[in-house]
C-alpha atoms as a PDB file:
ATOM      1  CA  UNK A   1      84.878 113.675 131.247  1.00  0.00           C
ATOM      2  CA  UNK A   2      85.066 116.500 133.772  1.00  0.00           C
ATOM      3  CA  UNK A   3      84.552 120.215 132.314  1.00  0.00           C
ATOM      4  CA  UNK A   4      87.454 121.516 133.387  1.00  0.00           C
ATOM      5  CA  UNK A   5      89.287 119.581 130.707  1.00  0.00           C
ATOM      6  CA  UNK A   6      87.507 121.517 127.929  1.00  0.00           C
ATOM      7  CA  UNK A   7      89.402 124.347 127.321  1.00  0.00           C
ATOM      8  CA  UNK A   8      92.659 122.125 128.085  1.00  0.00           C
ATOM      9  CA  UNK A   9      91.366 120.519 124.617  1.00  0.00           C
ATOM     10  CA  UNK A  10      90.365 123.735 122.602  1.00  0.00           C
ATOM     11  CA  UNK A  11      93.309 125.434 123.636  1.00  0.00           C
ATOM     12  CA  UNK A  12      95.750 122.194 122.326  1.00  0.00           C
ATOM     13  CA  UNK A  13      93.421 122.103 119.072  1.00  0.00           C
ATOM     14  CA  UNK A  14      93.977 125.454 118.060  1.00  0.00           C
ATOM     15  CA  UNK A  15      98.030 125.861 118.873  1.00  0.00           C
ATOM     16  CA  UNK A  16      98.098 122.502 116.817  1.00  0.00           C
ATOM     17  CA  UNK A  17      95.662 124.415 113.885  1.00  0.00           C
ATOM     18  CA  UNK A  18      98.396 127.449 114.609  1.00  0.00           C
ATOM     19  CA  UNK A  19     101.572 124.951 113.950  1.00  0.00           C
ATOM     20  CA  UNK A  20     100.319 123.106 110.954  1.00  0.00           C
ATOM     21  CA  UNK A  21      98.885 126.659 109.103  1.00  0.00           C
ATOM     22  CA  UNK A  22     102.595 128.218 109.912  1.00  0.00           C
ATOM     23  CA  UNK A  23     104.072 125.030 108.473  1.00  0.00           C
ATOM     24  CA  UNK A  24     102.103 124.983 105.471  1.00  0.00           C
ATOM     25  CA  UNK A  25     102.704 128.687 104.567  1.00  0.00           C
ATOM     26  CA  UNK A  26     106.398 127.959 104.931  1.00  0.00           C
ATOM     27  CA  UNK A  27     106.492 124.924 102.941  1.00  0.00           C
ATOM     28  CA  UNK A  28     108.161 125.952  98.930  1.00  0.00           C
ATOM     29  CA  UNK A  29     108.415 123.536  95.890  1.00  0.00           C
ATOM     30  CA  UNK A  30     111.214 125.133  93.597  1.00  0.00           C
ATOM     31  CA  UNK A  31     110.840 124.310  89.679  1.00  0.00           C
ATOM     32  CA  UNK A  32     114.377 123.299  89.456  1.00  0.00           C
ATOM     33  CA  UNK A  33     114.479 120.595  92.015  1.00  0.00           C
ATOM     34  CA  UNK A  34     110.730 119.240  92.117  1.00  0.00           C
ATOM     35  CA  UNK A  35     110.691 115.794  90.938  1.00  0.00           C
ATOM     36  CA  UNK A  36     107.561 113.720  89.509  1.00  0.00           C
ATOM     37  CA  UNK A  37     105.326 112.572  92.198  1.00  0.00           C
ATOM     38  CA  UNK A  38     103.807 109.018  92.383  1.00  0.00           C
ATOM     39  CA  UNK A  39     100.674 110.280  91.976  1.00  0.00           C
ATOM     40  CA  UNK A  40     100.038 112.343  88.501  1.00  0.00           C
ATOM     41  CA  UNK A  41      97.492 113.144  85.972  1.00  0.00           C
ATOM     42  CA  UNK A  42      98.682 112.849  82.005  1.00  0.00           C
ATOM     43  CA  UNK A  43      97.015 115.173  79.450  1.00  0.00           C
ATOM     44  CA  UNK A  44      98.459 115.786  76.070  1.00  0.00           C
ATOM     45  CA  UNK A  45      98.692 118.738  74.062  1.00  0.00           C
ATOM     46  CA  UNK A  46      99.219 120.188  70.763  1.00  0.00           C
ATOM     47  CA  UNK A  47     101.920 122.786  71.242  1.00  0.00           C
ATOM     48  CA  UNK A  48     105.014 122.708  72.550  1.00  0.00           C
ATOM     49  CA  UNK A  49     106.744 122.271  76.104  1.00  0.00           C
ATOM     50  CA  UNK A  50     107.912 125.799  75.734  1.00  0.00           C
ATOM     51  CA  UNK A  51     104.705 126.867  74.728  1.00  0.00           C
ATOM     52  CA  UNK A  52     102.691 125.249  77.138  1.00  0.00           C
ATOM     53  CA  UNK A  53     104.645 126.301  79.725  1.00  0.00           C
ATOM     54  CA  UNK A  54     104.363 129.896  78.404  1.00  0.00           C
ATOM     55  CA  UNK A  55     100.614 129.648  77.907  1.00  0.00           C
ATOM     56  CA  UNK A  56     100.177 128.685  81.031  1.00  0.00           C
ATOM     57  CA  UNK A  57     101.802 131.617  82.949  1.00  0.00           C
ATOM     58  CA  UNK A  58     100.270 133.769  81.385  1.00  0.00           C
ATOM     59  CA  UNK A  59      96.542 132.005  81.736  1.00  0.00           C
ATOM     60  CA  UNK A  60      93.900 134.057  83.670  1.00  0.00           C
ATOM     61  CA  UNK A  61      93.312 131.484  86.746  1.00  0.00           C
ATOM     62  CA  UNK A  62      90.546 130.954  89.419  1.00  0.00           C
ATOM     63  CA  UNK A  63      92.043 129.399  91.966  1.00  0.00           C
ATOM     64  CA  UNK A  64      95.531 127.990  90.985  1.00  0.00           C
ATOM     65  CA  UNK A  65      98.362 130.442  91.392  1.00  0.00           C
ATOM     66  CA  UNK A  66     101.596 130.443  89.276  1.00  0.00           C
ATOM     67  CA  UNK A  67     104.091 129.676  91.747  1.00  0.00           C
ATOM     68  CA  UNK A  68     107.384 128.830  89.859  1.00  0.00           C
ATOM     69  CA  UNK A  69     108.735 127.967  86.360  1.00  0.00           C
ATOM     70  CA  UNK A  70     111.880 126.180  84.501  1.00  0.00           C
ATOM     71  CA  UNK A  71     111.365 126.300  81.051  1.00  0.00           C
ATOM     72  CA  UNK A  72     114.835 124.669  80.277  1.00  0.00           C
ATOM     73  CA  UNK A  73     113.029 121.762  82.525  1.00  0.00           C
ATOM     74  CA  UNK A  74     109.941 121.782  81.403  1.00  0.00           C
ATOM     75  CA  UNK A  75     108.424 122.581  84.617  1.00  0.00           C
ATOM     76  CA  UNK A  76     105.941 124.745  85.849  1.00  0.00           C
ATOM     77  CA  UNK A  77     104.438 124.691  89.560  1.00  0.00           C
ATOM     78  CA  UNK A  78     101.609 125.990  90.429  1.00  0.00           C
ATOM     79  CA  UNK A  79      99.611 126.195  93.971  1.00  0.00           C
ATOM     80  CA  UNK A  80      96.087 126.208  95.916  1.00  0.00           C
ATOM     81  CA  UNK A  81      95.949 128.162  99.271  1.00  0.00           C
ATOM     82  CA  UNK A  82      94.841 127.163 102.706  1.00  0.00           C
ATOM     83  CA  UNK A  83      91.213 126.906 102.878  1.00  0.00           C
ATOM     84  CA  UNK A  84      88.389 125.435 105.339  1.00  0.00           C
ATOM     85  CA  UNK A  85      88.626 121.773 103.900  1.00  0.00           C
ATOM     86  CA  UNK A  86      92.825 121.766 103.033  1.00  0.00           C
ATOM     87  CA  UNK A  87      95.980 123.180 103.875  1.00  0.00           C
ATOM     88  CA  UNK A  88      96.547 123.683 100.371  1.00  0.00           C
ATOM     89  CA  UNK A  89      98.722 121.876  97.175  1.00  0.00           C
ATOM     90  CA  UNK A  90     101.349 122.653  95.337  1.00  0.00           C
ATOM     91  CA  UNK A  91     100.697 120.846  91.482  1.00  0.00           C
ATOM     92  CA  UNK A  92     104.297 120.185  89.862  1.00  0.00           C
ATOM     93  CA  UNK A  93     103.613 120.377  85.997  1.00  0.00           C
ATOM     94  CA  UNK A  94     106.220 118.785  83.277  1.00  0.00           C
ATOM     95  CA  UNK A  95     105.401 119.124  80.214  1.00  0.00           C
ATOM     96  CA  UNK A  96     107.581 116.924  77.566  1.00  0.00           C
ATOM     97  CA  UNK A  97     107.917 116.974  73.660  1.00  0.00           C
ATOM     98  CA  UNK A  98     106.421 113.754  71.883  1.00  0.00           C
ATOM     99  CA  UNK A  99     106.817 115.226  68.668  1.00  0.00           C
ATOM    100  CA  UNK A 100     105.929 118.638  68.196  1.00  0.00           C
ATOM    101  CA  UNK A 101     103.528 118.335  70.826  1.00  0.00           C
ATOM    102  CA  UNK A 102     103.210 117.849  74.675  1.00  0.00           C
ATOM    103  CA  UNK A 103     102.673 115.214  77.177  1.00  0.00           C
ATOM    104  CA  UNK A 104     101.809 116.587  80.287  1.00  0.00           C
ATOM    105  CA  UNK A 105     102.085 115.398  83.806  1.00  0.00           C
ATOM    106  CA  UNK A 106     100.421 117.227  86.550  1.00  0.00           C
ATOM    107  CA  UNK A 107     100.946 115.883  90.062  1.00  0.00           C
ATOM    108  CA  UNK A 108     100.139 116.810  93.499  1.00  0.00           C
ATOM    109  CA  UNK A 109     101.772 117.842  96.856  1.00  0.00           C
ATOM    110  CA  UNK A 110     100.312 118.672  99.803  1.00  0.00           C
ATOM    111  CA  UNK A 111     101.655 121.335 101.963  1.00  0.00           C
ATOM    112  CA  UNK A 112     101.018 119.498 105.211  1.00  0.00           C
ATOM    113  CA  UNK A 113      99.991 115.869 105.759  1.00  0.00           C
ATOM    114  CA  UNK A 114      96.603 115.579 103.794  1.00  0.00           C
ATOM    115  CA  UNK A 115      95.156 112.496 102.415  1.00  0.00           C
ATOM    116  CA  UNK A 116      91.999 110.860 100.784  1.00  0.00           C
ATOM    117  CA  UNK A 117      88.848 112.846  99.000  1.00  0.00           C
ATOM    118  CA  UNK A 118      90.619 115.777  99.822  1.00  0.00           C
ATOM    119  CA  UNK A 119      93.851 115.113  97.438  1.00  0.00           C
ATOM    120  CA  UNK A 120      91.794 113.716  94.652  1.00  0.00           C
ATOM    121  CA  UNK A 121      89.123 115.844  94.588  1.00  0.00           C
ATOM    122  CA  UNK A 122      91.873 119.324  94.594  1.00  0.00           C
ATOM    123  CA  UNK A 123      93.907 117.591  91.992  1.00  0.00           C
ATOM    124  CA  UNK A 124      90.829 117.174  89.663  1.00  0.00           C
ATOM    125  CA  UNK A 125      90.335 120.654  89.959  1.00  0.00           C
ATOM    126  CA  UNK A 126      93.537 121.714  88.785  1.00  0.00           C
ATOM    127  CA  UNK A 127      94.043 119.899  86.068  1.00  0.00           C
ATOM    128  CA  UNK A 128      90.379 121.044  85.053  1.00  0.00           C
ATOM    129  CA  UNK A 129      91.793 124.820  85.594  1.00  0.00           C
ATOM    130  CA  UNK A 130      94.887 123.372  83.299  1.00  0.00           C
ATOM    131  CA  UNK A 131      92.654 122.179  80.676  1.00  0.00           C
ATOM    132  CA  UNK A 132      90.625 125.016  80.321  1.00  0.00           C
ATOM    133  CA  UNK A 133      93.697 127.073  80.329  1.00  0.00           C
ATOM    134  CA  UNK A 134      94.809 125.318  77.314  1.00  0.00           C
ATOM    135  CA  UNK A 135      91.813 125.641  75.422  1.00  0.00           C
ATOM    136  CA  UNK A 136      91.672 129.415  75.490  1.00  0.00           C
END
């Protein structure tokens, strides 16, 4: 490999970094369209949709962001930014009445094309953030 096709190849690696980091801060998930995604996370809880949903907005988060919210729905979405190791998630949330409590269903979407450790491991997280969310 000659040197002269270096910065041929850094300068294509970083207009690709350039096009997938303006893709992913374009990309929206709206509350009251999102659908449940194949793959999803179920916690219960003891209150209500409506209150879950309500607790949860209003919870003092770390890294997960309120994005968007449908109460009528059930819905609450919440995101991850861009970081070193990700182009970040969004995490669609529905919570449903069994009883007078909750089922909740937390799944994942990635803002680009992301796959393996990187999904799990982000997902985890959330629905850790969720959890302790719920407890306070």
């Amino acid at each position: 490999m000659s040197s002269e096709f270096v910065p041929i190849g850094i300068l294509v690696g970083v207009i690709l970094v350039v096009i997938v980091s303006i893709v992913a801060a374009m990309r929206t998930v709206s509350a009251r369209t999102v659908k449940r995604t194949r793959r999803r996370i179920t916690l219960t809880s003891p209150l209500s949709p409506v209150a879950v949903i309500e607790k949860l907005k209003r919870a003092a988060w770390r890294r997960v962001k309120v994005v968007d919210s449908d109460p009528e729905r059930g819905v609450l979405v919440l995101s991850t930014p861009m970081t070193l190791f990700s182009w970040g998630f969004y995490y669609p949330l529905f919570a449903t009445p069994v009883g007078s409590a909750s089922t909740i269903e937390v799944g994942i979407i990635s803002r680009t094309l992301q796959w393996g450790p990187v999904v799990t491991n982000n997902h985890k997280a959330c629905v850790a953030e969720i959890e302790q969310a719920l407890r306070a």
